[in-house]
N, C-alpha and C. Protein backbone atom coordinates (compact mmCIF):
# COMPACT_ATOMS: atom_id res chain seq x y z
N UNK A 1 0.82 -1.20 0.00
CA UNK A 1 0.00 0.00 0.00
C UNK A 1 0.87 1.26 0.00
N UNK A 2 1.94 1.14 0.59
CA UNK A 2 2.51 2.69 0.64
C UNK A 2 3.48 2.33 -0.30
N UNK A 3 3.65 1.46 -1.37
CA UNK A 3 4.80 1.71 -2.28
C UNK A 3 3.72 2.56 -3.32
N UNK A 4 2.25 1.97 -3.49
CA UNK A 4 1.52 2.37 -4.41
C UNK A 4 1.65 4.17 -4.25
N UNK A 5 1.20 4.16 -2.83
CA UNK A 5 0.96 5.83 -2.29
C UNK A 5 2.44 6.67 -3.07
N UNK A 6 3.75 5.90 -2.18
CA UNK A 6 4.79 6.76 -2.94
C UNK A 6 4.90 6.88 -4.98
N UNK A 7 4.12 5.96 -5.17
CA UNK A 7 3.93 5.97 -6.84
C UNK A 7 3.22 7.04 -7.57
N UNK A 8 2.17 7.17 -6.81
CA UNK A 8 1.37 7.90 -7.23
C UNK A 8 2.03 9.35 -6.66
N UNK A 9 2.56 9.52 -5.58
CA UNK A 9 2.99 10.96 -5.25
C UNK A 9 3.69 10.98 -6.63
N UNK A 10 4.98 10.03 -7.02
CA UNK A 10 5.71 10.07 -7.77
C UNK A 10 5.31 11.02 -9.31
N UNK A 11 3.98 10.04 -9.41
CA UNK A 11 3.62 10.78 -10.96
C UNK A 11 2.89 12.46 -10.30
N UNK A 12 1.84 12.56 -9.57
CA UNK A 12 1.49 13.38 -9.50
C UNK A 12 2.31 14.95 -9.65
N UNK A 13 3.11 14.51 -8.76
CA UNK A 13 4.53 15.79 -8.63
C UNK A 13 5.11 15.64 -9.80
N UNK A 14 5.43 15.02 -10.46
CA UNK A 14 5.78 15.27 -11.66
C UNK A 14 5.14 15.54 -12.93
N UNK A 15 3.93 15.30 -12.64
CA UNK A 15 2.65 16.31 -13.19
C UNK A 15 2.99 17.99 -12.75
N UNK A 16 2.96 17.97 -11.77
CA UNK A 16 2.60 19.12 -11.54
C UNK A 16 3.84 19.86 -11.61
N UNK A 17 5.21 19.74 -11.54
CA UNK A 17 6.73 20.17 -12.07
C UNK A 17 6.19 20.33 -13.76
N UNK A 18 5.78 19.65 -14.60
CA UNK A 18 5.57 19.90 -15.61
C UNK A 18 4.72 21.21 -16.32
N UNK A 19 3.29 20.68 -15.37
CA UNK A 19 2.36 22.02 -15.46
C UNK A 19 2.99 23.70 -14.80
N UNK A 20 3.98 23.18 -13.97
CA UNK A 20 4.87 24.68 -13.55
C UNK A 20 5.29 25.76 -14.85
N UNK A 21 6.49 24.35 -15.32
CA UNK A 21 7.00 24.71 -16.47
C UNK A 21 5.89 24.71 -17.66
N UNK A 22 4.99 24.33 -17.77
CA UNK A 22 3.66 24.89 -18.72
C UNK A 22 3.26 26.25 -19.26
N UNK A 23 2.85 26.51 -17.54
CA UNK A 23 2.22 27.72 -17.43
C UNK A 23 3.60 28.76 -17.37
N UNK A 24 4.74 28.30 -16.58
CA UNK A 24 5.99 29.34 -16.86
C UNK A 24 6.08 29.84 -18.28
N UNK A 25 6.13 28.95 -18.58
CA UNK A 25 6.56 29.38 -20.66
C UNK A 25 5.32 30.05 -21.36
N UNK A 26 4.29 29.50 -20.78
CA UNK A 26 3.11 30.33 -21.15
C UNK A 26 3.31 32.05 -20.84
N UNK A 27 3.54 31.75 -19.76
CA UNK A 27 3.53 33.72 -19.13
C UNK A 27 4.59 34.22 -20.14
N UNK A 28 5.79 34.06 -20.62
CA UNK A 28 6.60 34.60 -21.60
C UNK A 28 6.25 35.41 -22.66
N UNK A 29 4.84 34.93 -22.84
CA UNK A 29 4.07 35.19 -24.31
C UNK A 29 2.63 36.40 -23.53
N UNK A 30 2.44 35.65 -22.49
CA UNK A 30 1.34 36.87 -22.03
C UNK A 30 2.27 38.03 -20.98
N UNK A 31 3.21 37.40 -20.77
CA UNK A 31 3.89 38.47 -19.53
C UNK A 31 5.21 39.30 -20.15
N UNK A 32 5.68 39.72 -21.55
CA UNK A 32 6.36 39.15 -22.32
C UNK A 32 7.13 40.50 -21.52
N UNK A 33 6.68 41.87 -21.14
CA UNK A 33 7.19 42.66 -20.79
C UNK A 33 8.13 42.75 -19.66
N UNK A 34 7.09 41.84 -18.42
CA UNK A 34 7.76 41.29 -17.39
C UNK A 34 9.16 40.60 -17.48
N UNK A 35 9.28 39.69 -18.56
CA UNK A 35 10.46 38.71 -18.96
C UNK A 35 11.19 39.84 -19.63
N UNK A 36 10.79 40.90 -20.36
CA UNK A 36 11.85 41.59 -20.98
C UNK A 36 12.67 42.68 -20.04
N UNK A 37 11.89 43.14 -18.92
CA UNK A 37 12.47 44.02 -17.51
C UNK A 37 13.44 42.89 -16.82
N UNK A 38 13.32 41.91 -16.87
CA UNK A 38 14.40 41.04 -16.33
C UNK A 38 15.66 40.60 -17.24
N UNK A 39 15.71 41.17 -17.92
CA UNK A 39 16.90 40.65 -19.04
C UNK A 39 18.32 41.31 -18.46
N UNK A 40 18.95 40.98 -18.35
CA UNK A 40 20.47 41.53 -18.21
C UNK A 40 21.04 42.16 -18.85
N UNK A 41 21.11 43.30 -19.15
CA UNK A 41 21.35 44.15 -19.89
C UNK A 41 23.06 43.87 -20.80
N UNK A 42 23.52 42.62 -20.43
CA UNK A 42 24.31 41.96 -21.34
C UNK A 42 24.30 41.13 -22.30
N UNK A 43 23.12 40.89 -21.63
CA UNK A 43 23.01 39.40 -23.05
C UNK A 43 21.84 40.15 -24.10
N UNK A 44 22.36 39.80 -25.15
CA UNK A 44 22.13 40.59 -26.40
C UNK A 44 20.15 39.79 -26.44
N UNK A 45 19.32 40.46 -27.98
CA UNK A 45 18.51 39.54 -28.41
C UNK A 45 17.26 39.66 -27.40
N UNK A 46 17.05 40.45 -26.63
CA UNK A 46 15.89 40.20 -25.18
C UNK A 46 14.85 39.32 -25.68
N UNK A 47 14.33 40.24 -27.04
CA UNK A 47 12.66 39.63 -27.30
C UNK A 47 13.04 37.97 -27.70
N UNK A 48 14.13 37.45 -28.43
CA UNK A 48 14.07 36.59 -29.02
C UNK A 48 14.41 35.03 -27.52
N UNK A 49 14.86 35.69 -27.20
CA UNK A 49 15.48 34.67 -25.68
C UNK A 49 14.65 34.64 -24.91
N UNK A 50 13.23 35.70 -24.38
CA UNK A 50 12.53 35.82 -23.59
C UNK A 50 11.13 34.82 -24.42
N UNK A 51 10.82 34.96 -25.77
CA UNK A 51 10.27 33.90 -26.73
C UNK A 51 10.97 32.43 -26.43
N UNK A 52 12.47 32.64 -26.72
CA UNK A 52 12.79 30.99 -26.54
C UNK A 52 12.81 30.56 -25.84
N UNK A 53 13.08 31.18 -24.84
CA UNK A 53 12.58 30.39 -23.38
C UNK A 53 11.80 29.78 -22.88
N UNK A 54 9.99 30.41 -23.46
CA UNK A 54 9.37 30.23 -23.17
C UNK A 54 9.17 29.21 -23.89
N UNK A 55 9.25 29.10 -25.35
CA UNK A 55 9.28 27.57 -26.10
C UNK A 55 9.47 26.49 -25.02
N UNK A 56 10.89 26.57 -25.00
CA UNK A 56 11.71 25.74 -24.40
C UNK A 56 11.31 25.39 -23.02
N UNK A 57 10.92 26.29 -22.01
CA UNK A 57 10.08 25.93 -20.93
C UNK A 57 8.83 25.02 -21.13
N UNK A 58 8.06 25.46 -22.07
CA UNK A 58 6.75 24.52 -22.27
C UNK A 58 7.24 23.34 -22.49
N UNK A 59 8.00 23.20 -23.58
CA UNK A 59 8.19 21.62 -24.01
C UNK A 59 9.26 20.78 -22.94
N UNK A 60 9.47 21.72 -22.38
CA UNK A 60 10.26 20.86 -20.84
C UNK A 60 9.14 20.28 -19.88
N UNK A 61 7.83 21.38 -19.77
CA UNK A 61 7.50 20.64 -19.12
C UNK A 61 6.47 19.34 -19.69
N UNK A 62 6.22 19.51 -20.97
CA UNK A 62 5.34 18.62 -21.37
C UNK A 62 5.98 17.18 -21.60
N UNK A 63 7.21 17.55 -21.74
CA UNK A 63 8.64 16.16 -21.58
C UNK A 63 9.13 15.78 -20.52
N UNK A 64 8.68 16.60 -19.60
CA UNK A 64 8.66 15.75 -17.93
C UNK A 64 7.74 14.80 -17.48
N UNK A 65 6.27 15.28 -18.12
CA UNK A 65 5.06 14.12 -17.82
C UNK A 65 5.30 12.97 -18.51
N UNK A 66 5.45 13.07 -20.04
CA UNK A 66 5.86 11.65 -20.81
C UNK A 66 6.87 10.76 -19.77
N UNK A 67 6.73 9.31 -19.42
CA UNK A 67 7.35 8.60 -18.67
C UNK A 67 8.98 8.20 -19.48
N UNK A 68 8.75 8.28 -20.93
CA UNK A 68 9.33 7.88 -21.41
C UNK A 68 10.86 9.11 -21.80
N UNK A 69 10.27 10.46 -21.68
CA UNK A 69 11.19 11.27 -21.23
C UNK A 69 11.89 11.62 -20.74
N UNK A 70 10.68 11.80 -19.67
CA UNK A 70 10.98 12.04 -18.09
C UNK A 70 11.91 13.02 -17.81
N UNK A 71 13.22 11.75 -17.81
CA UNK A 71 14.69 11.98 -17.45
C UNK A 71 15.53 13.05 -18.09
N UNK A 72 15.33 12.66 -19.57
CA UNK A 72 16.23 14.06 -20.04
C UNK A 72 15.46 14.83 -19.98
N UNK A 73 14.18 15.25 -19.38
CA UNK A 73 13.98 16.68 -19.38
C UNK A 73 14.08 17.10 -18.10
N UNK A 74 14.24 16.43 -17.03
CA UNK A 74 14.58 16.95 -15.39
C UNK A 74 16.28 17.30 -15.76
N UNK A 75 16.84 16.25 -16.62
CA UNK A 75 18.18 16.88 -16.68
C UNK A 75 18.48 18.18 -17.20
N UNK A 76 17.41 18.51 -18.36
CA UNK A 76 17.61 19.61 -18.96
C UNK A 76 16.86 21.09 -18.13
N UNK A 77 15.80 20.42 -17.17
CA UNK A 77 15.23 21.73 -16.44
C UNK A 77 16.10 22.05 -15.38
N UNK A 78 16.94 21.39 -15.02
CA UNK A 78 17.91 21.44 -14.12
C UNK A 78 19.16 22.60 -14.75
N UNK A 79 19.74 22.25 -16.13
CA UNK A 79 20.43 22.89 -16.68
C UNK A 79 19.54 24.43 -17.16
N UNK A 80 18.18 24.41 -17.23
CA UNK A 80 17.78 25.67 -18.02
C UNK A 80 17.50 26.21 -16.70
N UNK A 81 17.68 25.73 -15.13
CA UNK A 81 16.81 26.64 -14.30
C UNK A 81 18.35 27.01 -13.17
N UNK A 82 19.55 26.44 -13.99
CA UNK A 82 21.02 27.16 -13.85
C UNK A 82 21.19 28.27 -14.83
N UNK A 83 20.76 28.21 -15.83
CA UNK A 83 20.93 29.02 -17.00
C UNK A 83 20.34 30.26 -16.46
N UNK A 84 19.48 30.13 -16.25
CA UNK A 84 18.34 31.34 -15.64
C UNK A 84 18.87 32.05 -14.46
N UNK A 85 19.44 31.07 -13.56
CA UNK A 85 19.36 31.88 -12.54
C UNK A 85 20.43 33.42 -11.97
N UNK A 86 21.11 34.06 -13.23
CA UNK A 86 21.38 35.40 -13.33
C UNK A 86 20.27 36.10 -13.92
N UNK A 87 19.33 35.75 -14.16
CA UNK A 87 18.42 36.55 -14.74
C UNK A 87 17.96 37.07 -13.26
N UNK A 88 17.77 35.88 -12.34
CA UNK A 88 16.52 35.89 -10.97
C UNK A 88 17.85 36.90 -10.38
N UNK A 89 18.87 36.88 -10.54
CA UNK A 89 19.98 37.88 -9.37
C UNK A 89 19.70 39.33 -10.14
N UNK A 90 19.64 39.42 -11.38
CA UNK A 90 19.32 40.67 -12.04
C UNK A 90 17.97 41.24 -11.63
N UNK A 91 17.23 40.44 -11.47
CA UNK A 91 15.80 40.79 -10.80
C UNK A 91 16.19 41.68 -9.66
N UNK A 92 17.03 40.66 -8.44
CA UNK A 92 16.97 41.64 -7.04
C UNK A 92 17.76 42.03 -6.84
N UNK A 93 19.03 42.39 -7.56
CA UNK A 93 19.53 43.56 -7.72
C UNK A 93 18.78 45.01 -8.35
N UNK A 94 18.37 44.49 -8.87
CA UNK A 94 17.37 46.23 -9.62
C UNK A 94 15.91 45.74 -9.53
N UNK A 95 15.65 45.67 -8.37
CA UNK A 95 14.53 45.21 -7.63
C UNK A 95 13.10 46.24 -8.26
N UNK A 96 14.35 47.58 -8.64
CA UNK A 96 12.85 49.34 -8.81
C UNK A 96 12.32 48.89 -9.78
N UNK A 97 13.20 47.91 -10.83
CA UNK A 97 12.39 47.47 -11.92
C UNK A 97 11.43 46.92 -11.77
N UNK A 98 11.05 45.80 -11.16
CA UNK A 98 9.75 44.85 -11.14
C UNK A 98 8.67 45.45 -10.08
N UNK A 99 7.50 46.92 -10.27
CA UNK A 99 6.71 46.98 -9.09
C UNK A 99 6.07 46.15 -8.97
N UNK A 100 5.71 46.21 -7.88
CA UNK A 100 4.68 45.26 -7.43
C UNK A 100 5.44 44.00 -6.36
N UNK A 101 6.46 43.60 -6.61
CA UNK A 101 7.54 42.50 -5.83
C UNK A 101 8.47 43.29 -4.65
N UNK A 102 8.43 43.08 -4.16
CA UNK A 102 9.40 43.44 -2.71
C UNK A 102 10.63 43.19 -2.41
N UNK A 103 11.40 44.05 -2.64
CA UNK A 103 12.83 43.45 -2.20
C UNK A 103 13.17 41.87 -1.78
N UNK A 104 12.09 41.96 -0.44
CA UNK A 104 12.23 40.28 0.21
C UNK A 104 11.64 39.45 -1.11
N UNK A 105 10.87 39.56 -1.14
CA UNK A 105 10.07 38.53 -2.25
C UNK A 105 11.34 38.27 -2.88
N UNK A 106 11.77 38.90 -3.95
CA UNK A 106 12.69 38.94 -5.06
C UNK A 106 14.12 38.20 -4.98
N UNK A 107 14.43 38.40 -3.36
CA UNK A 107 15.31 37.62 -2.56
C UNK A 107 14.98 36.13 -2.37
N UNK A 108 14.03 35.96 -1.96
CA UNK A 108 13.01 34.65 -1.88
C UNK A 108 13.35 33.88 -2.70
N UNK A 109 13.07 34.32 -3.65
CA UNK A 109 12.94 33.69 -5.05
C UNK A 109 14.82 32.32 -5.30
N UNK A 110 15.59 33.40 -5.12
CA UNK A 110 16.37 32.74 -5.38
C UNK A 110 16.94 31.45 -5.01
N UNK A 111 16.54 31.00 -3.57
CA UNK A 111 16.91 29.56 -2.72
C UNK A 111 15.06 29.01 -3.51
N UNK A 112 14.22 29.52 -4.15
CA UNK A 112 13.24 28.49 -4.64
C UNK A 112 14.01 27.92 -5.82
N UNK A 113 14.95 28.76 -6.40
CA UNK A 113 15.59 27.99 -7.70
C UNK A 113 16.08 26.54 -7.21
N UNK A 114 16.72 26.36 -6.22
CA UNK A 114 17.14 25.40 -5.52
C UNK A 114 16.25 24.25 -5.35
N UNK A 115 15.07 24.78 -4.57
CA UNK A 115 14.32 23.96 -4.46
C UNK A 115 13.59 23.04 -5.79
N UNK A 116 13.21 24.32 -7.25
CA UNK A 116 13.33 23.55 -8.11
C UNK A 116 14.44 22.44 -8.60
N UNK A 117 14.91 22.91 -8.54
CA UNK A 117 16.37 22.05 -8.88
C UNK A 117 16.38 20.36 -8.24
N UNK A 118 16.38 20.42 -7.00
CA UNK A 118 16.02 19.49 -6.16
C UNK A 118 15.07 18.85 -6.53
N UNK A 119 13.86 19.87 -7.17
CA UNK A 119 12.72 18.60 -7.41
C UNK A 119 12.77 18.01 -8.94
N UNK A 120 13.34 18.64 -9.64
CA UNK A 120 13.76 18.07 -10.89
C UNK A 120 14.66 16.89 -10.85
N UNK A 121 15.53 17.22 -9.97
CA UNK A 121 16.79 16.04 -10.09
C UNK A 121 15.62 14.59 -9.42
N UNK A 122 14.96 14.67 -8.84
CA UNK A 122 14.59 13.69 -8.35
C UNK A 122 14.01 12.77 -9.80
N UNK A 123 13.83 12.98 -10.76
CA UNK A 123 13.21 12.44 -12.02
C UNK A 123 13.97 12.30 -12.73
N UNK A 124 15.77 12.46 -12.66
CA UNK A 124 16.68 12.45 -13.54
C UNK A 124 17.21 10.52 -13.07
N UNK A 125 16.45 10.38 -12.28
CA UNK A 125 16.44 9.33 -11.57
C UNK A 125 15.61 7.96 -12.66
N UNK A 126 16.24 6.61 -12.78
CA UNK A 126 15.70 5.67 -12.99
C UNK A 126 14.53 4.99 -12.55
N UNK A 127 12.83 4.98 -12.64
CA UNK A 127 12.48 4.61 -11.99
C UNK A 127 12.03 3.35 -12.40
N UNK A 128 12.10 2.38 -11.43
CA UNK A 128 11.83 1.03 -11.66
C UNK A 128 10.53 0.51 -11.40
């Protein structure tokens, strides 16, 4: 009974890591402004990276639910949610940019990258 229970947590959460990255890549396209105030004023291309991202986010997460995926896409949300995370330090460093978010919030944010991370790697995992 509780191997079933941990099974089902298994898929569920990884449902729902997927639908994260869903709706993340979704907002790119409705939030597109938001994603473009966070750009680093180094890396060239804003509109086109703040678009590919969001590609690339969706189909990460829709390649996390497939069982048959799974794996390389926790490996790869793992690598795209390292990739990202100077964007999230550019955020709370120039915090005046984003109203509405709070210094703390914006701070916050950054140990959740972690926590994603953590929950991705758990699916980079073989499951038997």
């Amino acid at each position: 009974m509780l191997a079933k229970i941990k099974n089902i947590a298994y898929l569920v959460f990884r449902v729902l890591l997927g639908v994260l990255f869903l709706f993340g890549g979704y907002a790119h396209f409705t939030k597109t402004e938001f994603y473009l105030n966070a750009m680093p004023s180094y890396l060239p291309l804003h509109e086109i990276v703040v678009y590919g991202s969001g590609v690339i986010e969706m189909l990460l997460g829709l390649l996390i639910i497939i069982p048959k995926t799974s794996q390389k896409a926790a490996f790869s949300i793992i690598l795209l949610l390292i990739a990202i995370f100077p964007v999230n330090i550019n955020m709370y460093l120039n915090h005046q940019d984003f109203e509405g978010m709070s210094e703390t919030f914006l701070l916050i944010r950054l140990p959740i990258q972690l926590v994603l991370i953590a929950w991705a790697y758990v699916y980079t995992k073989k499951r038997i």
